[in-house]
N, C-alpha and C. Protein backbone atom coordinates (compact mmCIF):
# COMPACT_ATOMS: atom_id res chain seq x y z
N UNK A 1 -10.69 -11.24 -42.96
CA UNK A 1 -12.11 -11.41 -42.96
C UNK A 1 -12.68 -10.54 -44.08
N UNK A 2 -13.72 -11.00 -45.02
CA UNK A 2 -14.23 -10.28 -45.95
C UNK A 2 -15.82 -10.06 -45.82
N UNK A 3 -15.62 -8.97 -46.12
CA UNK A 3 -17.40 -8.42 -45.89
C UNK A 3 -18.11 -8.27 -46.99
N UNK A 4 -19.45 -8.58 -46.76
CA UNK A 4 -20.36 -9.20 -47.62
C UNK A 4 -21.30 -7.66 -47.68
N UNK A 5 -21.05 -7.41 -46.82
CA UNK A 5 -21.69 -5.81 -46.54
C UNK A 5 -21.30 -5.31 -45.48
N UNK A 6 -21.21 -3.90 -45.89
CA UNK A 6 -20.53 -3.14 -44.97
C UNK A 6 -20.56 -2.99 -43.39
N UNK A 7 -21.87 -2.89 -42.91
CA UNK A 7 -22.16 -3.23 -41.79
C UNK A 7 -22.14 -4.82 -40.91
N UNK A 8 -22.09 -5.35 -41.99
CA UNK A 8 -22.63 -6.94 -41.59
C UNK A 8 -21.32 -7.61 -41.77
N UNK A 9 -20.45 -7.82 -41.25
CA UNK A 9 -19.28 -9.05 -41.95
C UNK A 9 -19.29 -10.68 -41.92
N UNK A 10 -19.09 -10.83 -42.75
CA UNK A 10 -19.15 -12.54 -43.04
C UNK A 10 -18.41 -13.02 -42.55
N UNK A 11 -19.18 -14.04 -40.95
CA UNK A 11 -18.53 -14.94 -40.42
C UNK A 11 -17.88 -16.37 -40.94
N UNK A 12 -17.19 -17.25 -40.01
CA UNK A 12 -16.76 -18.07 -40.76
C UNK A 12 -17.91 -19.33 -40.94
N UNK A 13 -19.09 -19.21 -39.90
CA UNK A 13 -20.25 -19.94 -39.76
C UNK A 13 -21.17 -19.73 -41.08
N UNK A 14 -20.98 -18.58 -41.71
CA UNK A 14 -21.40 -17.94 -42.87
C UNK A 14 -21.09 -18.27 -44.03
N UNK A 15 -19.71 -18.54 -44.13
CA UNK A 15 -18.87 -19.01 -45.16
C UNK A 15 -19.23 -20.16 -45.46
N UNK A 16 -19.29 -20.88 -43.83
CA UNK A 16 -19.27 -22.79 -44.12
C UNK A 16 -20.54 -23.51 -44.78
N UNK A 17 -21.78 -22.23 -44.35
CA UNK A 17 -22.92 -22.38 -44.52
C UNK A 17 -23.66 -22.35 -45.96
N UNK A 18 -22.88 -20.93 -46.63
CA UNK A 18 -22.67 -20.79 -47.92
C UNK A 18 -22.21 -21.71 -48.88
N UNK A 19 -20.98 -22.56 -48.34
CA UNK A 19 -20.31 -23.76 -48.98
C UNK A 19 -20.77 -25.44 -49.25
N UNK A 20 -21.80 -25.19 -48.18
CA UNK A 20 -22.49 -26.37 -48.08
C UNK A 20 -23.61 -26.53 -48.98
N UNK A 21 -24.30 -24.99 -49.37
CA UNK A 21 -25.21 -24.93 -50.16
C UNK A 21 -25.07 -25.15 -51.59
N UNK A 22 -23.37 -24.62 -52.03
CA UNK A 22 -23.17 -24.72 -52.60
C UNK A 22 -22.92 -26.08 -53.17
N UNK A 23 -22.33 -26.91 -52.60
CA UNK A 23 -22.32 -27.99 -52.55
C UNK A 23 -23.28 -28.91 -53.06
N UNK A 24 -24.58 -28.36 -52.13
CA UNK A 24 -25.67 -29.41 -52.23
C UNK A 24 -25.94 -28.85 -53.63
N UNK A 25 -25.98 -27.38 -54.09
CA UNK A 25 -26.51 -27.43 -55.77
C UNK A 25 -25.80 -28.08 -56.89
N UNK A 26 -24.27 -28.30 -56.48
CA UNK A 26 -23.18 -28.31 -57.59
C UNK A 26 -23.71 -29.88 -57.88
N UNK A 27 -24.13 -30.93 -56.60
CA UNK A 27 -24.39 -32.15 -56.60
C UNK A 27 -25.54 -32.33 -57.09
N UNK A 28 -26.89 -31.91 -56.72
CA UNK A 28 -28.06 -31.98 -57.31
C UNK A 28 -27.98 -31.60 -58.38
N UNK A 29 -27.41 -30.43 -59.29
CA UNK A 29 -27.38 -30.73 -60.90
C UNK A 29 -26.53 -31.85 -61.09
N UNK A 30 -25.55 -31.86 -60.98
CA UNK A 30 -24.35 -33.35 -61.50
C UNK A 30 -25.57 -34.80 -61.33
N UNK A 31 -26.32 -34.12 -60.21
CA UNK A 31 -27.16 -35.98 -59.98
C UNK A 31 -28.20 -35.59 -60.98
N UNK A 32 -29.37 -34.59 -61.42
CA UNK A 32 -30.02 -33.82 -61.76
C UNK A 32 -29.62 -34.66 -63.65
N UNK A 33 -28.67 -34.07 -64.28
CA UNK A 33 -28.16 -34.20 -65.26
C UNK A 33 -27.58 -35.73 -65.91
N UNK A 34 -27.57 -36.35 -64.56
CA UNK A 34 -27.08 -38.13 -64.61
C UNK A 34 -28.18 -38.55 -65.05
N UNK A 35 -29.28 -38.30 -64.07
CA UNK A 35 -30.82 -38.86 -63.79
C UNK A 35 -31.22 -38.91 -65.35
N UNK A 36 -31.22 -37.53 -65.80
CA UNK A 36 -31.96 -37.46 -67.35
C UNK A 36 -30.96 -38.11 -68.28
N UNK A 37 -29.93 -38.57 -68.22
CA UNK A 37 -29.21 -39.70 -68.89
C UNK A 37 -29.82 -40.91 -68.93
N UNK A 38 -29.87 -41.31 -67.72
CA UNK A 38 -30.47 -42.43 -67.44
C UNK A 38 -31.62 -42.88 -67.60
N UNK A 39 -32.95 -41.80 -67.89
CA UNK A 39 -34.04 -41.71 -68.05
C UNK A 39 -34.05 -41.91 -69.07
N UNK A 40 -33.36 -41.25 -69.85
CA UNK A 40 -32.91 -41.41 -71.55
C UNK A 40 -32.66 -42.98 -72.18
N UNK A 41 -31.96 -43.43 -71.34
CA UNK A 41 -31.11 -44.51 -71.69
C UNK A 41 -32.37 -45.98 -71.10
N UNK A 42 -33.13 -45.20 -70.56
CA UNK A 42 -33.97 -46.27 -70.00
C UNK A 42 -35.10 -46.41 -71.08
N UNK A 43 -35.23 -45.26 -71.36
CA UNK A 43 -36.94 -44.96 -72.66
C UNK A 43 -36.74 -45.70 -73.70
N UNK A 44 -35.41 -45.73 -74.15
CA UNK A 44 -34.35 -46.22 -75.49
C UNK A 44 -34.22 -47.60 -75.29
N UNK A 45 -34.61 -48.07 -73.98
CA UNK A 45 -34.17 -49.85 -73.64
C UNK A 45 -33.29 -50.27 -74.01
N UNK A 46 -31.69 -49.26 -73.33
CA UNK A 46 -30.73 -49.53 -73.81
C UNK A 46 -30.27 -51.03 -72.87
N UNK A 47 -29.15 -51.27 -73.44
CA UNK A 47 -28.50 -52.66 -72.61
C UNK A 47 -27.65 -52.40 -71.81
N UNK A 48 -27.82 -50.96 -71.22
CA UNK A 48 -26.82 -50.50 -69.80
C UNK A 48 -27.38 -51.26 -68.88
N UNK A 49 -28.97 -51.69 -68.51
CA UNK A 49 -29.47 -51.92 -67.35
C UNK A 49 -29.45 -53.35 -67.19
N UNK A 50 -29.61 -54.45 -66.01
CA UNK A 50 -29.83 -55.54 -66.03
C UNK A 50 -31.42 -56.13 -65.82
N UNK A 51 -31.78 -56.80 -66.09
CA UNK A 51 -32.95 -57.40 -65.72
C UNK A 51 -33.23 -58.26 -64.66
N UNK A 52 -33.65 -58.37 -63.89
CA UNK A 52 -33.96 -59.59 -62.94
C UNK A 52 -35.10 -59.89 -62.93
N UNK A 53 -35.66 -60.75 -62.46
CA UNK A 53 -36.92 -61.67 -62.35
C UNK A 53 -37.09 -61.70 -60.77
N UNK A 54 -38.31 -61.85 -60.57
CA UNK A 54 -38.95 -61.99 -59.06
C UNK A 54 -38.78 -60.94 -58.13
N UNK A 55 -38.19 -59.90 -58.08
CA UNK A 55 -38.24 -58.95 -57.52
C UNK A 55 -39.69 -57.90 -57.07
N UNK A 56 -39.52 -57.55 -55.92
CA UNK A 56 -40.68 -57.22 -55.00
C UNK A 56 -41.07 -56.13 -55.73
N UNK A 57 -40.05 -55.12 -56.21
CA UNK A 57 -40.66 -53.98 -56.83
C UNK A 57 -40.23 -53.70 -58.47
N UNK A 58 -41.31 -54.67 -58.86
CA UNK A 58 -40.80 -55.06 -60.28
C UNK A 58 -41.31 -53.91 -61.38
N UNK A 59 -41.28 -52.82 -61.76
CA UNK A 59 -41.90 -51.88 -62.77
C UNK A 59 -41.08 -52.48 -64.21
N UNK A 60 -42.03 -51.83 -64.98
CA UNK A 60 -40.84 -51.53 -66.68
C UNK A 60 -39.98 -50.80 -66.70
N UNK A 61 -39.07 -51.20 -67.54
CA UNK A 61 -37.71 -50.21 -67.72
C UNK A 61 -38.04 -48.80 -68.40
N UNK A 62 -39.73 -48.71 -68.87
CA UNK A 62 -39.51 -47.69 -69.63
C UNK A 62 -40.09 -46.56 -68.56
N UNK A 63 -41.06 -47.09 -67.82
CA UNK A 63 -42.05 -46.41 -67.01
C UNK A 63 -40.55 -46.59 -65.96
N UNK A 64 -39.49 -46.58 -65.34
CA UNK A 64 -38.25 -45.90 -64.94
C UNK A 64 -37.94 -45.20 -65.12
N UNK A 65 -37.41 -45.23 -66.72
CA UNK A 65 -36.73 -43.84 -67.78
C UNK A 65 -37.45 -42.85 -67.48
N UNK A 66 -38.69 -42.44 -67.50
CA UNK A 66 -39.32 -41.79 -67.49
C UNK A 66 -39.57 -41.01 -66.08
N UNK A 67 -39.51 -42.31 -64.91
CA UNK A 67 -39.72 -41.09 -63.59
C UNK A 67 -38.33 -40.80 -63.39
N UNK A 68 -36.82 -41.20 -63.70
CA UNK A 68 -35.49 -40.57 -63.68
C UNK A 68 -35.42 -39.49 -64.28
N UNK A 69 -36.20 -39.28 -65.43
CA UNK A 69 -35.79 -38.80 -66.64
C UNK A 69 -36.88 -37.36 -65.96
N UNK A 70 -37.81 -37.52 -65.26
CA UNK A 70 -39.00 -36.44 -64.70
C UNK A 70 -37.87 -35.98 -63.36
N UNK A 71 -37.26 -36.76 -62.16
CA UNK A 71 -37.09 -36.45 -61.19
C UNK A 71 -35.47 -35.52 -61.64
N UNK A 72 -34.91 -36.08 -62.77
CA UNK A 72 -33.57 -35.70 -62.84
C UNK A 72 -33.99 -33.66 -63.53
N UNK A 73 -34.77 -34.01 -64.38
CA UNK A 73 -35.18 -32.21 -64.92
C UNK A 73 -35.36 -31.25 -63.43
N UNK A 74 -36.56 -32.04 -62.69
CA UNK A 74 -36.83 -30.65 -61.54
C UNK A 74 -35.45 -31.09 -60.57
N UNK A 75 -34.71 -32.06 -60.53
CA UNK A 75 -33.48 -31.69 -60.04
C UNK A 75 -32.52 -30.43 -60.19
N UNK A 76 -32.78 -30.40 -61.62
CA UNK A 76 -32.27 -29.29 -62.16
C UNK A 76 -32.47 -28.03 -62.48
N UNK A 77 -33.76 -28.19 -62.38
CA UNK A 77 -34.23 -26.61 -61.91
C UNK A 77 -34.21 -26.45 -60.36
N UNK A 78 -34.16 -26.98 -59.68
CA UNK A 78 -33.96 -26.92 -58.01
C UNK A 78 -33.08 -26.37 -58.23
N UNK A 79 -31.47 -27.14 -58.24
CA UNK A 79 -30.00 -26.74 -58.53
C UNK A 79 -30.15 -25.31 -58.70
N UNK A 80 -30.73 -24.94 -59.33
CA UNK A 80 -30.69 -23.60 -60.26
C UNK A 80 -31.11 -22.57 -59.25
N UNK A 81 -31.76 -23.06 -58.54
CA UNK A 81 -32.84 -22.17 -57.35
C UNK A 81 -31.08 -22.36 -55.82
N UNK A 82 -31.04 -22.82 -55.82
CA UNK A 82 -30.13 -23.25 -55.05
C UNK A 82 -28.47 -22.10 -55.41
N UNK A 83 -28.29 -22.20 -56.73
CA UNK A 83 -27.40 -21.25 -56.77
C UNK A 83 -27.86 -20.10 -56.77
N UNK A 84 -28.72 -19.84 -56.66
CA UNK A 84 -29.47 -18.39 -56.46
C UNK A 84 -29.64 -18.15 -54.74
N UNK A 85 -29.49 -18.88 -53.98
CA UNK A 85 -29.66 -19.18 -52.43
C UNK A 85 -30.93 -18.53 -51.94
N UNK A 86 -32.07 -19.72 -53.26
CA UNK A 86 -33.18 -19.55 -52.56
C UNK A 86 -34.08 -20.16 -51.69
N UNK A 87 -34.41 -19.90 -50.65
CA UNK A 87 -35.06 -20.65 -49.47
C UNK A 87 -36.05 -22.20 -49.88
N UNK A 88 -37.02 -21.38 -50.97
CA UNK A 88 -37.92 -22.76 -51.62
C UNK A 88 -36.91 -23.66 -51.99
N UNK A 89 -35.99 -23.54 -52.52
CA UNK A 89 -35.16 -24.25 -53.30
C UNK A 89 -34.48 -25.44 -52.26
N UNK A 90 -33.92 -24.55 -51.49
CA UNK A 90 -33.78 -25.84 -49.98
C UNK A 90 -34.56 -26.97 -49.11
N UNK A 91 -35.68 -26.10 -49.45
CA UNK A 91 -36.82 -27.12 -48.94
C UNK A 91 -37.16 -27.96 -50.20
N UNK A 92 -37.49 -27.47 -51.65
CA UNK A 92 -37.76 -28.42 -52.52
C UNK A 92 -36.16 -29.32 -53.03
N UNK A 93 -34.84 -28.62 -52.34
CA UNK A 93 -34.01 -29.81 -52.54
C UNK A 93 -33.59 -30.91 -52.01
N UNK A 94 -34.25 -30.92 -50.43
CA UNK A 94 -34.59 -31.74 -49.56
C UNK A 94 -35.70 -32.77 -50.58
N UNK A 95 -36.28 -32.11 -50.53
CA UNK A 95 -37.60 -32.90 -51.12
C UNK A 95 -37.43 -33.91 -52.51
N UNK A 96 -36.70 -33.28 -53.23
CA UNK A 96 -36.35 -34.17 -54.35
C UNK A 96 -35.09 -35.28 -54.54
N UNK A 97 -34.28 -34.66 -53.55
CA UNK A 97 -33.15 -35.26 -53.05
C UNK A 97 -33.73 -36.82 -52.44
N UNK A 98 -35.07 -36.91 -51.39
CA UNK A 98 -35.73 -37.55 -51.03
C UNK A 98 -36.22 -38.94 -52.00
N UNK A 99 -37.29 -38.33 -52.89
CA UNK A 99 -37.49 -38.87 -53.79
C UNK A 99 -36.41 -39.41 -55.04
N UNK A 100 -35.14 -39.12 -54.86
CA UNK A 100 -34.07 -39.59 -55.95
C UNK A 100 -33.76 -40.55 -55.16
N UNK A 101 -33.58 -40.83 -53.26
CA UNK A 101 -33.16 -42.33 -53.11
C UNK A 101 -34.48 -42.99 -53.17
N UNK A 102 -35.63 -42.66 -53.19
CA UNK A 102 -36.70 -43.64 -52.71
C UNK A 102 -36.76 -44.26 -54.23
N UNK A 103 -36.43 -43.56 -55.58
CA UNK A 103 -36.75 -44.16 -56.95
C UNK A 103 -35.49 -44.89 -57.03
N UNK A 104 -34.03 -45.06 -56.33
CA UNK A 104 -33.10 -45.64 -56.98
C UNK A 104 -33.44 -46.91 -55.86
N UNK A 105 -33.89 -46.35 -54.73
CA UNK A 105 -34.11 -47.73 -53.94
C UNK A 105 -34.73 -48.84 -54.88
N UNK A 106 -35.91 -48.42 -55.36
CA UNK A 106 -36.92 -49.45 -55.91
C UNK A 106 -36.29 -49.67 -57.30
N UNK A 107 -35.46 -49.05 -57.87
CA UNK A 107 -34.98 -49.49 -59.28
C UNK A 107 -33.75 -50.16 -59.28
N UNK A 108 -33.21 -50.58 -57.84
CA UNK A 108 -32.37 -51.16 -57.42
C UNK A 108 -31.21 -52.38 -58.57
N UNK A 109 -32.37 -53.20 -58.69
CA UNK A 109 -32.30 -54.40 -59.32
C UNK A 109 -32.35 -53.88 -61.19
N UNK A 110 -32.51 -52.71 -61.14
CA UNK A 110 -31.94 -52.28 -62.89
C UNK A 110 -30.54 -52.07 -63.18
N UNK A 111 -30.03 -51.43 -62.15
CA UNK A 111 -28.32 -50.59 -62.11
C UNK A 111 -28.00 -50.35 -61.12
N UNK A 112 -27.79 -51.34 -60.38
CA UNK A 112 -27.83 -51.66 -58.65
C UNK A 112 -26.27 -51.01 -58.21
N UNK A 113 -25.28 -50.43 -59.14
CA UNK A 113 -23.75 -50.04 -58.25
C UNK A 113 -24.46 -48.47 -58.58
N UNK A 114 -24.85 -47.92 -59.54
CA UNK A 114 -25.07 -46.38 -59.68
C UNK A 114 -26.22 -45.76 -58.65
N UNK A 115 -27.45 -47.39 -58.50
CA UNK A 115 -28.31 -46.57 -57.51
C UNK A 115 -27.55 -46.47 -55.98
N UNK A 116 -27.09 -47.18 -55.57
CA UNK A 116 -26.48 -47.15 -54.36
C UNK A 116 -25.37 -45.73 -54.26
N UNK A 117 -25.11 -45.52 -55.36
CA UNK A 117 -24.23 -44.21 -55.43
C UNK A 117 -25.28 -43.39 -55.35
N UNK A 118 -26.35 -42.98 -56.86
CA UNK A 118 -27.13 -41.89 -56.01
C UNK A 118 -27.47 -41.69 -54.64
N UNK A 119 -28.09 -43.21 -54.20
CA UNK A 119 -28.67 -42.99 -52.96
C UNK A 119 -27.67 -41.86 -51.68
N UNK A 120 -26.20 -42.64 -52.00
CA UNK A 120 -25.22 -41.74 -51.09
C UNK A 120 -25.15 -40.19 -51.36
N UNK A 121 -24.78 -40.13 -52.48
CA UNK A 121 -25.17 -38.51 -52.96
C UNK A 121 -26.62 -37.64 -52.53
N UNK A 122 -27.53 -38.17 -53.02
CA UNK A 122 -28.91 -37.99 -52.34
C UNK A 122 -28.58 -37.74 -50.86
N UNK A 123 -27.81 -38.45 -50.18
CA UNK A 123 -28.12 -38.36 -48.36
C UNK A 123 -27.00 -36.80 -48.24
N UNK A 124 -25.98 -37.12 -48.56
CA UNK A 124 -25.23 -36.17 -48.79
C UNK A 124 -25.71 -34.57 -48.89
N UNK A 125 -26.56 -34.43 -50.17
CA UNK A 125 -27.36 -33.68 -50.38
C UNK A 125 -28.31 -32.96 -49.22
N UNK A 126 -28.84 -33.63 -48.93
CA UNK A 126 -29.96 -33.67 -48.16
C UNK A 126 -29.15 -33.24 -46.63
N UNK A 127 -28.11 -33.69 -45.94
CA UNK A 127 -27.39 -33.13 -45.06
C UNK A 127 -26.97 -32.06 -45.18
N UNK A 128 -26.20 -31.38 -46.50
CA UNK A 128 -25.80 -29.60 -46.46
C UNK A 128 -27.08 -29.24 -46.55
N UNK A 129 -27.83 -29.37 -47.44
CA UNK A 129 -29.41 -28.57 -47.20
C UNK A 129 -29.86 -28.09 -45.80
N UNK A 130 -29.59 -29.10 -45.02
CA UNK A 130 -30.57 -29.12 -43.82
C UNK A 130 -29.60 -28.89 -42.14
N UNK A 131 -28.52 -28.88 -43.04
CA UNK A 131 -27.45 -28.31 -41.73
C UNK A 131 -26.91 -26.96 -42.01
N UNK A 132 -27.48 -25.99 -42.96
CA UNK A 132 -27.09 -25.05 -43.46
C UNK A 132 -28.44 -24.00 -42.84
N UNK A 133 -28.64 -22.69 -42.76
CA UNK A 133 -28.74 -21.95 -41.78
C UNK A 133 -28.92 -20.69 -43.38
N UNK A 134 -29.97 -19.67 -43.24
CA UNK A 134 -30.41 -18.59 -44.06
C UNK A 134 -29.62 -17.42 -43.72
N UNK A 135 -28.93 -16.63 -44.21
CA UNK A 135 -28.61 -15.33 -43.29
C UNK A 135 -28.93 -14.47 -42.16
N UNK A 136 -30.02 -14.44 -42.39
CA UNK A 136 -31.04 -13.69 -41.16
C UNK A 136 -30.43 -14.66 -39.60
N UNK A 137 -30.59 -15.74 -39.85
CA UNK A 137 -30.66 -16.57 -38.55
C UNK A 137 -29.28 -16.69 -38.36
N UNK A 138 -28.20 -16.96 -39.65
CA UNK A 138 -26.72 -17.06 -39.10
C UNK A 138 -26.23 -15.68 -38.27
N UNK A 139 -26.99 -14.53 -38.71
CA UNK A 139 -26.65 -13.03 -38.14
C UNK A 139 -26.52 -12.95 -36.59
N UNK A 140 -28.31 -13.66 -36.70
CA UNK A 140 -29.24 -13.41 -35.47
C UNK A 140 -28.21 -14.60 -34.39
N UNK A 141 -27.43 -15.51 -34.94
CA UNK A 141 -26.88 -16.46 -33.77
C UNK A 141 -25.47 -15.82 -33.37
N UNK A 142 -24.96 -14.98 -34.17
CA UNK A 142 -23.34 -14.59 -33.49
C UNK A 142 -23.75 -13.26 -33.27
């Protein structure tokens, strides 16, 4: 068993809790850093994306690029808050994690195998965030 401080030793509820966070940051930059690819690649009207017709939630490809290319940056400053294991950062990585499936939902019909991947990553995300536990309270439960 290794201690985190002298008085206090780091349980294994501690560890798992730690790992999960970690997790959720290592993923939110990797998704974070995709996003502004894609945002990129969307502004540029590259020929990665497909087009369809008649679709319910029909926007431009450029006005896309642009909210990927917005949601993927504060992804990445979240991430950043996250390896720092800071509290806002959990709640705003919930939060953006949120908003990365609700924009791949509706951009569906642009790059329909990668949004369905964010979307999984996104949920992913959003589960270590929110099944993970602050120190104070992991202390206060064992």
């Amino acid at each position: 068993m290794t201690a985190t401080h002298p008085t206090h030793p780091r349980t294994t509820g501690q560890a798992w809790a730690g790992g999960m966070t970690m997790f959720a940051a290592v993923m939110l930059m990797i998704g974070g850093i995709l996003d502004i690819l894609r945002g990129v690649a969307a502004i540029a009207e590259d020929d990665v994306f497909v087009t369809t017709q008649n679709y319910v939630f029909e926007f431009d490809l450029t006005s896309w690029g642009w909210i990927h290319l917005a949601l993927g940056a504060v992804a990445v400053v979240v991430s950043m808050g996250l390896f720092q294991a800071s509290t806002w950062a959990r709640f705003a990585g919930v939060g953006i994690a949120a908003l990365v499936i609700i924009a791949n939902f509706l951009s569906l019909p642009y790059y329909p195998v990668w949004s369905v991947v964010m979307i999984a990553i996104s949920g992913f995300i959003i589960w270590a965030l929110c099944v993970t536990r602050d120190n104070e309270s992991a202390r206060s439960a064992t």
